[in-house]
C-alpha atoms as a PDB file:
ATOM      1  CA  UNK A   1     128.366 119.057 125.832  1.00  0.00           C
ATOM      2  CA  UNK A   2     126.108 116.546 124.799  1.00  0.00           C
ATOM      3  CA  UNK A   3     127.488 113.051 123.636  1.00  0.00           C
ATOM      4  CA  UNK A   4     123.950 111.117 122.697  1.00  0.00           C
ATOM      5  CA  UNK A   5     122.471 110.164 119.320  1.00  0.00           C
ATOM      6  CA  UNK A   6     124.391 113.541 117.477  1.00  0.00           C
ATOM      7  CA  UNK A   7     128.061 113.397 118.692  1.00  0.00           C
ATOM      8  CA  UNK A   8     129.709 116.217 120.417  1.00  0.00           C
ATOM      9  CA  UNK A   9     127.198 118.949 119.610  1.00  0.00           C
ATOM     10  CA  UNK A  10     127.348 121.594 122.410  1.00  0.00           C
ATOM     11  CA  UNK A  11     123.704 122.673 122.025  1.00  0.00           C
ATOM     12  CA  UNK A  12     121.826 119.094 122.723  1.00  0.00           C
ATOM     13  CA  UNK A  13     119.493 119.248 120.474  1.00  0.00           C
ATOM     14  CA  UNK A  14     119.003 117.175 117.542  1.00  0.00           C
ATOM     15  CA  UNK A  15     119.518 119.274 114.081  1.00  0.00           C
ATOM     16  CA  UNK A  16     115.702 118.018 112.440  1.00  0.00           C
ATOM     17  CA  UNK A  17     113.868 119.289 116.165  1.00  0.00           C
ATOM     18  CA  UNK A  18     115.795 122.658 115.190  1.00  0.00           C
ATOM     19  CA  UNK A  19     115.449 123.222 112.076  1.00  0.00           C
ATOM     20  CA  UNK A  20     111.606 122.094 112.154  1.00  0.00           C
ATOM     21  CA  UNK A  21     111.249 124.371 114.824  1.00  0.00           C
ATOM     22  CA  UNK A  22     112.764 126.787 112.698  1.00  0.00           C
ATOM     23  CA  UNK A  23     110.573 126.094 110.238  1.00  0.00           C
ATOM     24  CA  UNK A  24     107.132 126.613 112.241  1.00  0.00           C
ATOM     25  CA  UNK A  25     107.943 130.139 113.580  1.00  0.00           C
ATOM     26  CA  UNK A  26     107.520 131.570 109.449  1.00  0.00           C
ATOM     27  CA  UNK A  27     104.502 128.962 108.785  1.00  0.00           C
ATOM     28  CA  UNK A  28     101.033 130.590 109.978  1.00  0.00           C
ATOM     29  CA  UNK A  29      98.105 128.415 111.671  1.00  0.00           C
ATOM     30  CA  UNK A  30      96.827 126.230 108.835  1.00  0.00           C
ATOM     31  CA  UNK A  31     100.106 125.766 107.382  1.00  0.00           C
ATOM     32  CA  UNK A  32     101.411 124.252 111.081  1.00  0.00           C
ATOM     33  CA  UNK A  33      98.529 122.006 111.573  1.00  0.00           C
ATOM     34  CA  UNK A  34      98.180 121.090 107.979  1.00  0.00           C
ATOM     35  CA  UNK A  35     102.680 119.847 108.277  1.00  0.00           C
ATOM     36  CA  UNK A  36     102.351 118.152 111.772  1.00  0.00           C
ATOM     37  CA  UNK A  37      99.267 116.324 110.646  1.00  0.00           C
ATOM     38  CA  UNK A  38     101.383 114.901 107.807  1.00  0.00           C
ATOM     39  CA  UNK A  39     103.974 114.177 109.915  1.00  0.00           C
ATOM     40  CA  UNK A  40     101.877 112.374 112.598  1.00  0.00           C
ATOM     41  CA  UNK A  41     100.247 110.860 109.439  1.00  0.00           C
ATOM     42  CA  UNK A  42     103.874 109.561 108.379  1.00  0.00           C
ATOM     43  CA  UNK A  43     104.601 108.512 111.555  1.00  0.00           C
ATOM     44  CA  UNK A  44     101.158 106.246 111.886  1.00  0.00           C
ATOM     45  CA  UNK A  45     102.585 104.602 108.264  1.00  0.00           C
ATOM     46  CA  UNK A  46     105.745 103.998 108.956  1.00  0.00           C
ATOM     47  CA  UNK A  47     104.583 102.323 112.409  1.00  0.00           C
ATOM     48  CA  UNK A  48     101.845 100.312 111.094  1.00  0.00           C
ATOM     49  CA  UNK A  49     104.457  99.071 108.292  1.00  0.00           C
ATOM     50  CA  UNK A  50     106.979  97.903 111.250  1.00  0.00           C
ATOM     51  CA  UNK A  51     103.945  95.869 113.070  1.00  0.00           C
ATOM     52  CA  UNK A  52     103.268  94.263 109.019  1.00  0.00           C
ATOM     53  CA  UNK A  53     106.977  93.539 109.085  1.00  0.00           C
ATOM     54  CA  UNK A  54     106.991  91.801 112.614  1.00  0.00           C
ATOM     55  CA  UNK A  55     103.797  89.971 111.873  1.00  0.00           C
ATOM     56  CA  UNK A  56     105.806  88.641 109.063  1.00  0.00           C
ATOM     57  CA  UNK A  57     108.872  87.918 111.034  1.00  0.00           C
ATOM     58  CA  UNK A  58     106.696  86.187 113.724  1.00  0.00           C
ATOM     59  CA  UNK A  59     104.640  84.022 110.904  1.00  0.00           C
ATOM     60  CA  UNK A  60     107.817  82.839 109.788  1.00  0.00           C
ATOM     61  CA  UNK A  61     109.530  81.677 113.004  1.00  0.00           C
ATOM     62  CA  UNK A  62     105.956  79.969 113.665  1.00  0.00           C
ATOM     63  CA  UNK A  63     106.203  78.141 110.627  1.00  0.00           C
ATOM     64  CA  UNK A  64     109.985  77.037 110.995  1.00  0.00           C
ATOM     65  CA  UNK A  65     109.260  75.543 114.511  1.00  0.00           C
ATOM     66  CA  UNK A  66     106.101  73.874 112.848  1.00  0.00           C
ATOM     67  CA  UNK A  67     108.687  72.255 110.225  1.00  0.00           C
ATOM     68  CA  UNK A  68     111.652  71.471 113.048  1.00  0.00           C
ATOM     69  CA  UNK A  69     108.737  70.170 114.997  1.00  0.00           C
ATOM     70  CA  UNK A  70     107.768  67.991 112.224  1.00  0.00           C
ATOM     71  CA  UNK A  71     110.792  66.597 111.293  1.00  0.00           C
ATOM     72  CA  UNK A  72     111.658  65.584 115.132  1.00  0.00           C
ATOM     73  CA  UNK A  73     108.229  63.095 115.008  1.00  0.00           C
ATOM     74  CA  UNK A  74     109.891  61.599 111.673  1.00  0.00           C
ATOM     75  CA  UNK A  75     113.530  61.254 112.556  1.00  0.00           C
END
């Protein structure tokens, strides 16, 4: 049995590799590459979105210690 990201499955696979799998064997050539493309393609967004969201994250901490650092040369 597998216990990991799914629960107690038995097959140890997760259900979107097997149904995408699924999927492929009734799509022919150009329909394949055209849907992993777009999937890679989504995958490329989604990543370059996390990296905005962490520059964000790290401009903000930057800018807090700037302010904490500022306020320690006052006080």
């Amino acid at each position: 049995m597998h216990t990991g990201r799914y629960g107690m499955m038995g097959w140890g696979h997760d259900p979107r590799g097997m149904l995408l799998a699924k999927m492929l064997q009734y799509l022919d050539e150009d329909q394949t590459r055209t849907l992993i493309v777009r999937m890679i393609d989504s995958r490329i967004r989604m990543k370059e979105h996390l990296i905005e969201h962490m520059q964000e994250k790290i401009e903000t901490y930057q800018m807090a210690r700037t302010m904490i650092e500022q306020g320690r040369r006052k006080g």
